[in-house]
Protein backbone atom coordinates (compact mmCIF):
# COMPACT_ATOMS: atom_id res chain seq x y z
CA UNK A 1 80.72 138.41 31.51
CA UNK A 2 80.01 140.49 28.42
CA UNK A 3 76.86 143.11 28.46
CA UNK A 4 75.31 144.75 25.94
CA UNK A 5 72.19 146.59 25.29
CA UNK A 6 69.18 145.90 23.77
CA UNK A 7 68.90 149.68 22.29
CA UNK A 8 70.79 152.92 22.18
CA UNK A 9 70.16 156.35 21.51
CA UNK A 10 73.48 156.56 19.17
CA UNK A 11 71.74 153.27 17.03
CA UNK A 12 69.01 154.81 15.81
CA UNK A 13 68.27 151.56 13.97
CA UNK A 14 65.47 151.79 16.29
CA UNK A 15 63.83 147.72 15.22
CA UNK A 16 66.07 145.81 18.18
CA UNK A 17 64.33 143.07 19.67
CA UNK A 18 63.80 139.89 20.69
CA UNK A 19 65.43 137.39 23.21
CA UNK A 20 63.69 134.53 24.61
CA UNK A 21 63.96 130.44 25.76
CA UNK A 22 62.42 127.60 24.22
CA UNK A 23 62.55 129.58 20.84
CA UNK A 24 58.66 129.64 20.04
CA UNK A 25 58.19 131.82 17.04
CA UNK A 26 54.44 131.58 16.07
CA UNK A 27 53.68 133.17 12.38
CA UNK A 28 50.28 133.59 11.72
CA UNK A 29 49.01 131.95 8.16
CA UNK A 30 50.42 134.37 5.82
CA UNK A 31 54.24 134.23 7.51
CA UNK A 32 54.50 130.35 7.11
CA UNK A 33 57.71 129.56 4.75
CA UNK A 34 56.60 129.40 1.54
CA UNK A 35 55.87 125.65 0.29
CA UNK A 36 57.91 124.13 -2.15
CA UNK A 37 56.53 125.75 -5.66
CA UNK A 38 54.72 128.69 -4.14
CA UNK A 39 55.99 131.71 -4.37
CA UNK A 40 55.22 134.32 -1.14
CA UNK A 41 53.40 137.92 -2.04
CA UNK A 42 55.43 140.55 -3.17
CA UNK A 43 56.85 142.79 -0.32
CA UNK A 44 56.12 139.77 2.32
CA UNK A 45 58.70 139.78 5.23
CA UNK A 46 60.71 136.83 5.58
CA UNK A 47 59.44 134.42 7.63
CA UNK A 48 62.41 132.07 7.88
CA UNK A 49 65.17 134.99 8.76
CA UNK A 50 62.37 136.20 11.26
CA UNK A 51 61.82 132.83 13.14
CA UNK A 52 65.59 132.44 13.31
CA UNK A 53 66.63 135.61 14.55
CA UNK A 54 64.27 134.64 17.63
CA UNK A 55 66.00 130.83 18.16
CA UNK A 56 67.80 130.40 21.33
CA UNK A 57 66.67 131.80 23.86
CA UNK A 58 66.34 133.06 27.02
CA UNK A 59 70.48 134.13 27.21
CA UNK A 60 72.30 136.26 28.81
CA UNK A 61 71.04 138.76 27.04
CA UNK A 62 67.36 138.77 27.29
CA UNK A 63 64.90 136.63 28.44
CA UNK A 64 61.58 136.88 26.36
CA UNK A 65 60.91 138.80 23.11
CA UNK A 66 57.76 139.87 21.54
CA UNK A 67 57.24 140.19 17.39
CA UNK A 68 54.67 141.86 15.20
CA UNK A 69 56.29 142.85 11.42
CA UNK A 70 53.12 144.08 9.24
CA UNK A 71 52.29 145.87 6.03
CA UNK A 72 51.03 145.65 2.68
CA UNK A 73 52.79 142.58 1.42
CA UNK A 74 51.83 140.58 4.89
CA UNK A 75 52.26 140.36 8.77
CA UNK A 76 54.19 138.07 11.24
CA UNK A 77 54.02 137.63 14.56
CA UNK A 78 56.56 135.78 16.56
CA UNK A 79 57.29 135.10 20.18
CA UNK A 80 59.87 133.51 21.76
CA UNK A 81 61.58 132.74 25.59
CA UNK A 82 59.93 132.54 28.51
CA UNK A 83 57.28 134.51 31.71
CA UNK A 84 59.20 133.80 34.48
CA UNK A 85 62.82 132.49 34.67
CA UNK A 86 61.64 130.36 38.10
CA UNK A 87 58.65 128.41 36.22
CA UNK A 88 60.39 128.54 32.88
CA UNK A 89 56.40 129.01 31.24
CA UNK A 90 56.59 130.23 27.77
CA UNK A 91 56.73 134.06 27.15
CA UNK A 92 53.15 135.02 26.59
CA UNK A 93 52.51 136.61 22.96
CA UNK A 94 50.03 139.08 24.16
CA UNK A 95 52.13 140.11 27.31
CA UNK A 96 52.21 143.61 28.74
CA UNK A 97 55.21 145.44 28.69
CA UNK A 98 56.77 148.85 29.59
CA UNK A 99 57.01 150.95 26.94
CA UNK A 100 59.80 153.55 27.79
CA UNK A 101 60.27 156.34 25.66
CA UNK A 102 57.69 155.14 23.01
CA UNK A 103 55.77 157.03 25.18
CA UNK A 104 56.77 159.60 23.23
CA UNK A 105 55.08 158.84 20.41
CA UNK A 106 51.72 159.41 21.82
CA UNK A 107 52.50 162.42 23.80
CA UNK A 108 53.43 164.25 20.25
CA UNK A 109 50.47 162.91 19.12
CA UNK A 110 48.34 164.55 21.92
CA UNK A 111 50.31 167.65 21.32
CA UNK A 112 49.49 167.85 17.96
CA UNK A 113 45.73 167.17 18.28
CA UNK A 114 45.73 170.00 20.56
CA UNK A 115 47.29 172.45 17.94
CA UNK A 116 44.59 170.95 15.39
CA UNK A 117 41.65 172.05 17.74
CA UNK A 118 43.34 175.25 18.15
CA UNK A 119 44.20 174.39 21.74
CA UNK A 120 47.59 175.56 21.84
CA UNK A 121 50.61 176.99 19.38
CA UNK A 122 53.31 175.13 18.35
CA UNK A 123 55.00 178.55 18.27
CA UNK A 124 54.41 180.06 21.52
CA UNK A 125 56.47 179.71 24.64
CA UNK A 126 55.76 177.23 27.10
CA UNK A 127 56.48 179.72 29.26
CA UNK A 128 52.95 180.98 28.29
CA UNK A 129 51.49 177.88 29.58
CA UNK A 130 53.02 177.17 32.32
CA UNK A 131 54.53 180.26 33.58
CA UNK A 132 55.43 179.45 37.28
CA UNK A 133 57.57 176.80 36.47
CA UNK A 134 59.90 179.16 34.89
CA UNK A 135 59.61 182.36 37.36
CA UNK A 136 63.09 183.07 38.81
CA UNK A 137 65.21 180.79 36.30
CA UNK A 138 67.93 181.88 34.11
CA UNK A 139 65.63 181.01 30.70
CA UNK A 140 64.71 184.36 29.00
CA UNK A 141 64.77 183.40 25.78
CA UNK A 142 61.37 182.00 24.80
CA UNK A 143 61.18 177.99 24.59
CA UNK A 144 58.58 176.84 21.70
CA UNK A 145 56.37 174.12 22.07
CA UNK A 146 57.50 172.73 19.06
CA UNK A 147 61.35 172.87 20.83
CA UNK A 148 60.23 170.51 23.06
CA UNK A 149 58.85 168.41 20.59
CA UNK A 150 61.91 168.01 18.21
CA UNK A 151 64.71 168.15 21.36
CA UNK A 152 66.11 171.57 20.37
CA UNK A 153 64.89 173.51 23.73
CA UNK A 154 68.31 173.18 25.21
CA UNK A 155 67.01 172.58 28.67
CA UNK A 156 69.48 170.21 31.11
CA UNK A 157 68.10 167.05 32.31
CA UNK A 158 66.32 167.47 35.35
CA UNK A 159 67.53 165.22 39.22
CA UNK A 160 66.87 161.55 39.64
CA UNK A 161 68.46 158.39 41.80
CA UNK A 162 71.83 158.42 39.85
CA UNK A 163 72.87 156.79 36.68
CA UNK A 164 74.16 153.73 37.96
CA UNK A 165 71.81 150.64 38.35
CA UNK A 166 72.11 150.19 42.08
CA UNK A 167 71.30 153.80 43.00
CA UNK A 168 68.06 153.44 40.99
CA UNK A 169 66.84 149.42 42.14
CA UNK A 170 67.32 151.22 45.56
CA UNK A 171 64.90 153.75 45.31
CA UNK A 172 62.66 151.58 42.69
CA UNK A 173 59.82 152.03 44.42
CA UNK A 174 59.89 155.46 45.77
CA UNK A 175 58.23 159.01 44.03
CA UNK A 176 59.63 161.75 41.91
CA UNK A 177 57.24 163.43 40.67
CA UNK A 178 57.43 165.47 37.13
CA UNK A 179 56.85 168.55 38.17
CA UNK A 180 59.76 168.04 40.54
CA UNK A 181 62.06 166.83 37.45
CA UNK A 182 61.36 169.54 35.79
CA UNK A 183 61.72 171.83 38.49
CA UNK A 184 65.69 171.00 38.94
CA UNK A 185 66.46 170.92 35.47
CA UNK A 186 65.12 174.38 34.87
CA UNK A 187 66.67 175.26 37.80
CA UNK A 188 70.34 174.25 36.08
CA UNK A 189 69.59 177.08 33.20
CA UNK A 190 69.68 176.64 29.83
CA UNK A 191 72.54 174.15 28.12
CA UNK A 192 72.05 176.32 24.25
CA UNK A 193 70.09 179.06 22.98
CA UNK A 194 66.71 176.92 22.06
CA UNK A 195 66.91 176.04 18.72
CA UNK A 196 70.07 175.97 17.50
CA UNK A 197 71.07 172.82 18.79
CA UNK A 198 69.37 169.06 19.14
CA UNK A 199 69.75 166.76 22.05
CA UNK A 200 67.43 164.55 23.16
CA UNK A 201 66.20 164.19 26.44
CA UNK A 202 63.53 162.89 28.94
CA UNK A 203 62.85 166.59 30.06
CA UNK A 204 61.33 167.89 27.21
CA UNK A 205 58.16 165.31 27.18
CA UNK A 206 57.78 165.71 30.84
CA UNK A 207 57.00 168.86 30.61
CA UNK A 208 54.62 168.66 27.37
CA UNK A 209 53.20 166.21 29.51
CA UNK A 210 52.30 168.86 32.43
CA UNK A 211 51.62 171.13 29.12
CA UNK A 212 48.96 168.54 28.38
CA UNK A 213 47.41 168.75 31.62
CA UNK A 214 47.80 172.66 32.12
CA UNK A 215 45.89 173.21 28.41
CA UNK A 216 43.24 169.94 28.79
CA UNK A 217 42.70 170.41 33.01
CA UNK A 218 42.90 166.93 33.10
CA UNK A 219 45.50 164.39 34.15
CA UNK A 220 48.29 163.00 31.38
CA UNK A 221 46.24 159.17 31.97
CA UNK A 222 43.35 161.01 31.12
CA UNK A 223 44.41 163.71 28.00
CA UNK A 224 46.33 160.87 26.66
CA UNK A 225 43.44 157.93 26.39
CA UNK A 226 41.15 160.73 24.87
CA UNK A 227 43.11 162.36 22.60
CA UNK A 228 45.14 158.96 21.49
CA UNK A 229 44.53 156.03 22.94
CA UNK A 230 40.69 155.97 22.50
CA UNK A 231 41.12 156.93 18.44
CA UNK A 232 43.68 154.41 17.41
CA UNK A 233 41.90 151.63 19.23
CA UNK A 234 43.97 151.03 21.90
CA UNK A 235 42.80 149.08 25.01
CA UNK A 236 45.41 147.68 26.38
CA UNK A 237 47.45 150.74 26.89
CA UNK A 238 47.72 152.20 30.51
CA UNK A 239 49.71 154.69 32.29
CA UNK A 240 50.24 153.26 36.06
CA UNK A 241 51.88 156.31 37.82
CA UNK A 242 52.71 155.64 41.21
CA UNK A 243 51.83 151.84 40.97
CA UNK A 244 55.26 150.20 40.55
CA UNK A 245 53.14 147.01 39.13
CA UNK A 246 52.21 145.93 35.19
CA UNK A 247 48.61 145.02 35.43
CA UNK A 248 47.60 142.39 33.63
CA UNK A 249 49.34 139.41 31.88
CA UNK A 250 52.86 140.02 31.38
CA UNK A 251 56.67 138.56 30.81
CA UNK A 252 58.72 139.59 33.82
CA UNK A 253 61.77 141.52 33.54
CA UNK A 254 65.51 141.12 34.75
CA UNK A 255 68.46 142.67 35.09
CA UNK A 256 72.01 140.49 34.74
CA UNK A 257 74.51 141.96 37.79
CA UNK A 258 77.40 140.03 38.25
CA UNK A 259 76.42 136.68 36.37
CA UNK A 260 72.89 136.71 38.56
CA UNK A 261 69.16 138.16 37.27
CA UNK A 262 67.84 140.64 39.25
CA UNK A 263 64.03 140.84 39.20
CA UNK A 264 63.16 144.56 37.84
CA UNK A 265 59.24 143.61 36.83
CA UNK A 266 58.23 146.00 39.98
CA UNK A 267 59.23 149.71 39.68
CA UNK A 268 57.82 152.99 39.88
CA UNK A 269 58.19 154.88 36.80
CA UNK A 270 56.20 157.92 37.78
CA UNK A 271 59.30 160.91 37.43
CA UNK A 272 59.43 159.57 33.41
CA UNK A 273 55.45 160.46 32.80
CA UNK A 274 54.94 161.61 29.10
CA UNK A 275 58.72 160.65 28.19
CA UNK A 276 58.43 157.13 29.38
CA UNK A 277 55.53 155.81 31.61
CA UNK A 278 53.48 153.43 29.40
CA UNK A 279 52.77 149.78 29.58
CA UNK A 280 51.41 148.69 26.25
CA UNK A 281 51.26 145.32 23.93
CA UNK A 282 52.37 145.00 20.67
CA UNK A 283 49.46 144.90 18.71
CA UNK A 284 48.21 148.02 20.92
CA UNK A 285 51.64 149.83 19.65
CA UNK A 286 51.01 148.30 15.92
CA UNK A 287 47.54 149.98 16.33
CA UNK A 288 49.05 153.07 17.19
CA UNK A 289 51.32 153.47 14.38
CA UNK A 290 48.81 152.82 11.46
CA UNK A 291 46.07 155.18 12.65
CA UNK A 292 48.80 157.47 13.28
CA UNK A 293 50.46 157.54 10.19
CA UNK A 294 46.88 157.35 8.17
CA UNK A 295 46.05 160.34 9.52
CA UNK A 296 43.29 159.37 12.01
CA UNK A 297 44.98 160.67 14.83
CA UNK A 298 46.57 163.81 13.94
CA UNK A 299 45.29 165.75 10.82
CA UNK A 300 47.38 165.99 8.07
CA UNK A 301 48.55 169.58 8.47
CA UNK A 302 49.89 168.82 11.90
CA UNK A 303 50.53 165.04 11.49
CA UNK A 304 53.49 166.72 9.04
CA UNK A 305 55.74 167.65 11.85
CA UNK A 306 56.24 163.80 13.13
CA UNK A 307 57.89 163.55 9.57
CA UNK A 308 60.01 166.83 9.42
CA UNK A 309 63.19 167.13 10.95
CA UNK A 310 64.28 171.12 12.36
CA UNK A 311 65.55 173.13 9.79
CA UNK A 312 69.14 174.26 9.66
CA UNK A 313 70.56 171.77 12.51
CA UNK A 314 73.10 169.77 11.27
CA UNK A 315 72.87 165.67 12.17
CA UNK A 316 69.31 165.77 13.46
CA UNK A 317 67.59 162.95 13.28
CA UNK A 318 64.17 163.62 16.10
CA UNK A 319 61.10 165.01 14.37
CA UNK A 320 58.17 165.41 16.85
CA UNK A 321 57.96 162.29 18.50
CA UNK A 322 59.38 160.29 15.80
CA UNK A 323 63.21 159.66 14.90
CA UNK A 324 64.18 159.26 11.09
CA UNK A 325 66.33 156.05 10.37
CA UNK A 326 67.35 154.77 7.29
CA UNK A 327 67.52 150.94 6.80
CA UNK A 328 68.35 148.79 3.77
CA UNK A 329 67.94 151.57 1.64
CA UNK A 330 64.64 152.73 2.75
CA UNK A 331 63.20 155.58 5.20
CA UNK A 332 61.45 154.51 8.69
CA UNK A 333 60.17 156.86 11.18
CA UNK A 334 59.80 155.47 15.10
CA UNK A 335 61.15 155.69 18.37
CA UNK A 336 62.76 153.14 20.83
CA UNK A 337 62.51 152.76 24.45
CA UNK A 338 63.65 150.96 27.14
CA UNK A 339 63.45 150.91 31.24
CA UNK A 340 65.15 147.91 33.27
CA UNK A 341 63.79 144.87 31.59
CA UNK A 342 62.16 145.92 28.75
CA UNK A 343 63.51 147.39 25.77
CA UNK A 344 61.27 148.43 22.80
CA UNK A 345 60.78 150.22 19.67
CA UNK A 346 57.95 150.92 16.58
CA UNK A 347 59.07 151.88 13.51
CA UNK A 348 56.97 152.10 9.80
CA UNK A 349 57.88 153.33 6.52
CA UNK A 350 55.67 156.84 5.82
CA UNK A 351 53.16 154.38 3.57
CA UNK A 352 53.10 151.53 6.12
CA UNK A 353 54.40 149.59 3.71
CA UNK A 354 56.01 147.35 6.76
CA UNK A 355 56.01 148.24 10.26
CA UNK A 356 58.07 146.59 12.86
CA UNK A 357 57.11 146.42 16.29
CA UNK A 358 58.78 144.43 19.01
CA UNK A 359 59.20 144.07 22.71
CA UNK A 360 62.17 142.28 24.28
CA UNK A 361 63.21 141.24 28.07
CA UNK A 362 66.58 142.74 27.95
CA UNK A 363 68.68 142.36 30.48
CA UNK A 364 70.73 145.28 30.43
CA UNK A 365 68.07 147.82 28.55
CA UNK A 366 70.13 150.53 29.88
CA UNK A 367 73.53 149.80 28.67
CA UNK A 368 75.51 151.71 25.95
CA UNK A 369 76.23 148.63 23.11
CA UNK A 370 73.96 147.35 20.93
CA UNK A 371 72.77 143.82 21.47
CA UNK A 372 73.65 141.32 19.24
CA UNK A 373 70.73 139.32 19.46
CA UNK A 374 68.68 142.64 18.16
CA UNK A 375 70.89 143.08 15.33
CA UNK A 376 69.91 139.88 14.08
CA UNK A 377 65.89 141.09 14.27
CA UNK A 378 66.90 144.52 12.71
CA UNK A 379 68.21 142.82 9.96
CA UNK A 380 65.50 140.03 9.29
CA UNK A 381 62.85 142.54 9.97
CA UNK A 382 63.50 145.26 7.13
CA UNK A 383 64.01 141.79 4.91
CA UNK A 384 61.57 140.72 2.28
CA UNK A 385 61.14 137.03 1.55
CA UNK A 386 62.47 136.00 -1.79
């Protein structure tokens, strides 16, 4: 059997989505097709390309997929597949999901808001901060904080399970903790003099996020809901740590190995932290994205690093939390994610002009291909309806 992936770092094209049974796509009023005679609002996303690039499912490749495409000329909101591939209910709109690396997003953010207060400098070494963590390691250059935001620290990847599915589903619900990720990648030295280089990696947000807690004395949970979370409204946003559960009312997740799904809704995510902990909703990550990109969040001189790539390194893409990708002809900034599952991504044009935000049940989030199914919501989801 054929796999693909929902996402991929090398597809920046960061709007995949959707998969799901019983294909239930549920527009609010202004995404209805327009009636015979009436024209839709300028800018208004298509509502028929949208609704069909959710039909069909659950499939091989995903089993639920969650929809939200707003902006100035109109929103949509579409769900489709199902909770639970025993009871075959419908996928639940306002489900709770794992976020993966959009994570990210709202660790820059925190970052940021910090350098606004005068909290920290983007331009000093982290080894400032957090100075035992890099006693007896082979890093004497100095690492910015801002190298850790935009991926150009050149620190290695720090230990895990394995790459391979069945190491990790083994140890799913055992404990790495960050400061032990970190630990052995700093321990591997440096893989290029910071700076000159981008490559992106978990490593650098884990450590902003024990930055975070070294500069606020408080835990990433915590820093994160006050600095972020609280300001951009969002309540159903939680970091669970240790607890290998999604509280609250969620889709469940699979994984397809060898023609069966393998139940991957349980799992401790606690070693990914600031790069990749988060359970969120849609319309929680929707939230985020317009308060962030109006400048409630982050003030305007710092909010200008999530939409300024480093200088003088050829083929970047990563700003500060944010990757640039360029779709139909126009500019989004956003980030994807994915952990066994659940693959997601935000993305907006810089005047929120249409943002995309979607959540799908993919079943091989991890693999290196992008899925076909998310093509199809990539390309209905940067359409306009004519």
């Amino acid at each position: 059997m054929k796999r693909r992936s929902a996402l991929t770092l090398a597809l920046p094209t960061a709007l995949a989505l959707a998969f799901g049974a019983v294909a239930t796509a549920v527009p609010p009023a202004q995404a209805h097709p327009a009636r015979a005679g009436v024209s839709p609002a300028p800018g208004a996303p298509d509502a028929q390309a949208l609704t069909a690039a959710l039909a069909g499912l659950p499939d091989d490749d995903a089993t639920a997929a969650l929809l939200r495409i707003g902006g100035t000329g109109g929103s949509w909101h579409g769900t489709a597949g199902v909770r639970d591939l025993r009871t075959r209910e419908k996928a639940l709109e306002h489900a709770r999901f794992r976020a993966g690396s959009t994570t990210k997003v709202v660790t820059a953010a925190a970052v940021l808001r910090l350098a606004a207060e005068r909290r920290l400098d983007l331009n000093a070494p982290v080894q400032q901060y957090l100075p035992a963590l890099f006693r007896d390691t082979a890093f004497k250059r100095p690492v910015s904080v801002r190298q850790l935001l935009d991926h150009t620290s050149g620190i290695q990847p720090g230990d895990g399970w394995g790459d391979a599915f069945e190491d990790q589903y083994a140890h799913r619900f055992d404990v790495i903790t960050p400061t032990q990720v970190v630990t052995s990648a700093l321990a591997k030295g440096p893989a290029f003099a910071p700076g000159t280089r981008q490559q992106y990696l978990n490593i650098n947000y884990t450590l902003l996020g024990l930055l975070l807690e070294r500069v606020t004395s408080r835990s990433y949970a915590e820093a994160a809901k006050e600095l972020v979370l609280r300001p951009a409204g969002m309540r159903d946003t939680s970091f669970p740590g240790t607890d290998p559960r999604i509280q609250g009312p969620h889709n469940r997740g699979y994984q397809l190995v060898d023609g069966e799904f393998v139940d991957v809704t349980d799992w401790v995510q606690a070693d990914r932290s600031a790069a990749g902990d988060m359970i969120s909703t849609t319309a929680d990550l929707e939230r985020l994205l317009t308060a962030l990109f109006q400048g409630r969040i982050v003030p305007a001189p710092q909010l200008k690093e999530m939409f300024r790539l480093p200088a003088r390194i050829k083929g970047a893409t990563f700003s500060a939390g944010l990757q640039r990708i360029e779709l139909n002809g126009q500019v989004y900034w956003g980030k994807t994610g994915s952990r066994y599952g659940y693959s997601t991504a935000v993305a907006a044009t810089r005047d929120l002009s249409r943002t995309v935000v979607y959540s799908v049940n993919s079943t091989d989030a991890k693999g290196e291909q992008m899925n076909p199914v998310a093509q199809r919501i990539i390309a209905a989801s940067v359409r306009d309806a004519s």
